[in-house]
C-alpha atoms as a PDB file:
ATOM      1  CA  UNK A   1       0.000   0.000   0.000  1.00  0.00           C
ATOM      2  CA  UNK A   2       1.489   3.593  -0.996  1.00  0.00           C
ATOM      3  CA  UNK A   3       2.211   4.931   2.496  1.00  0.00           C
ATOM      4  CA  UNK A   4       0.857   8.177   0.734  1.00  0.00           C
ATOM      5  CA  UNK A   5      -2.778   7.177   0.183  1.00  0.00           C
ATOM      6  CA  UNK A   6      -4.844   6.919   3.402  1.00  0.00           C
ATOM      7  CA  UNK A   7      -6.006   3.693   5.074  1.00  0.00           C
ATOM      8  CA  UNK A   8      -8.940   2.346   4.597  1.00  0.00           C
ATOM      9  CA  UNK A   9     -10.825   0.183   7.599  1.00  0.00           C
ATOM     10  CA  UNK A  10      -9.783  -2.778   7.380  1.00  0.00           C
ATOM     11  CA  UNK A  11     -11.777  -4.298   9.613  1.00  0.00           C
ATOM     12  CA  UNK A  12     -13.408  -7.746   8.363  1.00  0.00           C
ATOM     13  CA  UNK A  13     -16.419  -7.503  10.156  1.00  0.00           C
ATOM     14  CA  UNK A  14     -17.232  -3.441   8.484  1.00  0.00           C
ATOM     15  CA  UNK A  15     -15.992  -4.472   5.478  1.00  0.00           C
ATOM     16  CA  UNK A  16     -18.390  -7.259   5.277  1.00  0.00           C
ATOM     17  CA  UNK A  17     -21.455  -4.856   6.575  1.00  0.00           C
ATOM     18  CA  UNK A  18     -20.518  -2.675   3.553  1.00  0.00           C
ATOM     19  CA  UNK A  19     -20.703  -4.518   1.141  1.00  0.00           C
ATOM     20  CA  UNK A  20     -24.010  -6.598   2.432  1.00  0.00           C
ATOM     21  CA  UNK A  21     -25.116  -2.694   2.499  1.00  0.00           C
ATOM     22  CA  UNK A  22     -24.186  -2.574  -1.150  1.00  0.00           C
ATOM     23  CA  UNK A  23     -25.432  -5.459  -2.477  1.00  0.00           C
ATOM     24  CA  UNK A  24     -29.143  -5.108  -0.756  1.00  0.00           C
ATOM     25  CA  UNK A  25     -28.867  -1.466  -2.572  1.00  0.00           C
ATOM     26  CA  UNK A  26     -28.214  -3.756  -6.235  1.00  0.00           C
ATOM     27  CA  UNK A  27     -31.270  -6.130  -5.194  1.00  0.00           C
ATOM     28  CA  UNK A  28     -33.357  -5.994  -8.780  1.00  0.00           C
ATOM     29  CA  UNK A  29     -36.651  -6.681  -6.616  1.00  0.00           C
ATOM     30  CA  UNK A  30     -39.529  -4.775  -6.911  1.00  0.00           C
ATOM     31  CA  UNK A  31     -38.224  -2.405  -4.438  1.00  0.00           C
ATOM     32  CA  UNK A  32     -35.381  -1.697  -6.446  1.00  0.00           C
ATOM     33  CA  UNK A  33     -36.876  -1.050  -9.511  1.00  0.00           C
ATOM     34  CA  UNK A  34     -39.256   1.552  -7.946  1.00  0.00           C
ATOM     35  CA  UNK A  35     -35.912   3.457  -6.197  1.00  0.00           C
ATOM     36  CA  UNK A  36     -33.977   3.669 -10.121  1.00  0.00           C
ATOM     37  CA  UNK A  37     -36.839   4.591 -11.315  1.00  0.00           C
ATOM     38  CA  UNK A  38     -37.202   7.696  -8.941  1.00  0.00           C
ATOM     39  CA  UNK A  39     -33.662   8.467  -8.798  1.00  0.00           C
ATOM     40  CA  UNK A  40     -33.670   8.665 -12.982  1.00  0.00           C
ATOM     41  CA  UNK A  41     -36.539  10.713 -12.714  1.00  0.00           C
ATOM     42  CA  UNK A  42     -34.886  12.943 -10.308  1.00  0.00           C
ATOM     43  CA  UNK A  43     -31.758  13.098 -11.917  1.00  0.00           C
ATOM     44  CA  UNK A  44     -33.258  12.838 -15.686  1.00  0.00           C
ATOM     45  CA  UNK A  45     -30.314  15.394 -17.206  1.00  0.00           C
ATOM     46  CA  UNK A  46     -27.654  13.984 -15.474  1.00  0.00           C
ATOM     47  CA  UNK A  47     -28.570  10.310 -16.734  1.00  0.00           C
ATOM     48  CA  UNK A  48     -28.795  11.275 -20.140  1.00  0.00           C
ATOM     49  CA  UNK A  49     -25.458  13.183 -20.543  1.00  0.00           C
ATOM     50  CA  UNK A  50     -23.700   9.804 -18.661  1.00  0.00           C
ATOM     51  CA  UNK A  51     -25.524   8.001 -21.356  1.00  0.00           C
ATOM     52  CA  UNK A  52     -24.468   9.878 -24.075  1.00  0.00           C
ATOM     53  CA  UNK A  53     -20.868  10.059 -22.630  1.00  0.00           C
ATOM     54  CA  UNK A  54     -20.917   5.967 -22.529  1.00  0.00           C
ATOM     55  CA  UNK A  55     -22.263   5.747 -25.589  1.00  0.00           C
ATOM     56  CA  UNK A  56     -19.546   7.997 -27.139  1.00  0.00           C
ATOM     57  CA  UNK A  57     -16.310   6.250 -25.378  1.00  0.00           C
ATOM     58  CA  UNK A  58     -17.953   2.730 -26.366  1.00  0.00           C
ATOM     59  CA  UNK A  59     -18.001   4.907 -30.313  1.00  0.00           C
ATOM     60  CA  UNK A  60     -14.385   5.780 -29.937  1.00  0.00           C
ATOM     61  CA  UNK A  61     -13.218   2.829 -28.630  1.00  0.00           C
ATOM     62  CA  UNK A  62     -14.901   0.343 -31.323  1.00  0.00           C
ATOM     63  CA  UNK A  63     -13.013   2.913 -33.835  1.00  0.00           C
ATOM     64  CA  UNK A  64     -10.053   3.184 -32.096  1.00  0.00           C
ATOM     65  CA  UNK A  65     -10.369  -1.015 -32.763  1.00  0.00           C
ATOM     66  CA  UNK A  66     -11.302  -0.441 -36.533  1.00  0.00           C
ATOM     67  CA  UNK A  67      -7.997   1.587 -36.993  1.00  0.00           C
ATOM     68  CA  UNK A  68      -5.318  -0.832 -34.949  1.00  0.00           C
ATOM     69  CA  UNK A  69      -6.943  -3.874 -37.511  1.00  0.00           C
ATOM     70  CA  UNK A  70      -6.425  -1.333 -40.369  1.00  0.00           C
ATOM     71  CA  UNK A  71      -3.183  -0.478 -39.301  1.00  0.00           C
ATOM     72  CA  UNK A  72      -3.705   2.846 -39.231  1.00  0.00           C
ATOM     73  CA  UNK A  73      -1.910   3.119 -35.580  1.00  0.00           C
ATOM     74  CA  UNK A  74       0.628   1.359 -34.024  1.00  0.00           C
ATOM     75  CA  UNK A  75       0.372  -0.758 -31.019  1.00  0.00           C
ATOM     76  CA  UNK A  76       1.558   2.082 -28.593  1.00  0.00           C
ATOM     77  CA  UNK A  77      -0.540   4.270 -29.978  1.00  0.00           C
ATOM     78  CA  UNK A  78      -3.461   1.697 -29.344  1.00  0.00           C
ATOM     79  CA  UNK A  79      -2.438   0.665 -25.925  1.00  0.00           C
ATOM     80  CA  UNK A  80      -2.565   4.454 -24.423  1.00  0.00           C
ATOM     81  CA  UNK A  81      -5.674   5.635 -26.209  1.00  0.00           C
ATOM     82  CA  UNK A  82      -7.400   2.216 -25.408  1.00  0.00           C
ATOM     83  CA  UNK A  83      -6.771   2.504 -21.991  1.00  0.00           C
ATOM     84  CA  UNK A  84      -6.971   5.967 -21.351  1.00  0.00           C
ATOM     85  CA  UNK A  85     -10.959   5.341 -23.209  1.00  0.00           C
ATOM     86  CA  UNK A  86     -11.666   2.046 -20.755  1.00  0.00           C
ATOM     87  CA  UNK A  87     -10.202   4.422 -17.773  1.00  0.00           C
ATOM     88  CA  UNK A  88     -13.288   6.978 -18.742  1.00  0.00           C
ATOM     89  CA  UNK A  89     -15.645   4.767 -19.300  1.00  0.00           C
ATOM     90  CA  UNK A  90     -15.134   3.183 -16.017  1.00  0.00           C
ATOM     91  CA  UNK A  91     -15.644   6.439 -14.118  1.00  0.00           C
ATOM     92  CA  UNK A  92     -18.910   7.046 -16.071  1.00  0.00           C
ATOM     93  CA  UNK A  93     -20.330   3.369 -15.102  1.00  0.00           C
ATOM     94  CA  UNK A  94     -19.158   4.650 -11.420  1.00  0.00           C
ATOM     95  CA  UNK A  95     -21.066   7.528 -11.758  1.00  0.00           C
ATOM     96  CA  UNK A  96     -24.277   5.576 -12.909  1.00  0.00           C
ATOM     97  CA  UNK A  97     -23.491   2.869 -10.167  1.00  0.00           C
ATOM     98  CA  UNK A  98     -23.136   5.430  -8.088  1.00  0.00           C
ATOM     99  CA  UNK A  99     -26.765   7.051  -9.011  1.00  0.00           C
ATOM    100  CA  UNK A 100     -27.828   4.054  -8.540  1.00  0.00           C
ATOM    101  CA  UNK A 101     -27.109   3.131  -4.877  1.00  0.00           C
ATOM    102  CA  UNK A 102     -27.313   6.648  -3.318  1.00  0.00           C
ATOM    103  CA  UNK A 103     -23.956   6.609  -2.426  1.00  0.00           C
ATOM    104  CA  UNK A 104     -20.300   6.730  -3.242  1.00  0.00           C
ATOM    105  CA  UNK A 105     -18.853   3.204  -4.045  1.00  0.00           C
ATOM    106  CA  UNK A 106     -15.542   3.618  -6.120  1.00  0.00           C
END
């Protein structure tokens, strides 16, 4: 662990309760459904720029694809873009995960 980042509980027991807490939150019962539905609704604007965000990365990155099997770019090239793109997209699906639970998982 970098002795520059802090430390994070550790603690079996909590660590356990969190993510029980987390997993109840990505229950697809009836329950749930009802809860994305309202927070969507709430947060209609902010859901369909993340969209359109995903939606453009997943664009790039099937082009980005297109142009390594052309051999338009080089595999350096490819490797940096690529996962610079798949670094992105992950913090978008955070985002929407994040919409999604109420809370701040990361």
């Amino acid at each position: 662990m970098d002795d520059e980042q802090p430390k994070k509980n550790s603690d079996p027991k909590q660590l356990k309760k969190s993510l029980d807490d987390v997993i109840e939150k990505l229950d697809q019962g009836t329950d749930s459904s009802q809860s994305w539905g309202a927070t969507m609704s709430s947060n209609r604007k902010r859901w369909e720029e993340l969209k359109a965000e995903i939606q453009k990365r997943q664009r790039e990155l099937k082009e980005l694809v297109r142009r390594k099997r052309a051999g338009e770019i080089g595999q350096d090239e490819f490797d940096a873009k690529y996962h610079r793109l798949q670094d992105e997209l992950t913090e978008l699906e955070f985002e929407v995960y994040n919409m999604r639970l109420g809370t701040r998982v990361s």
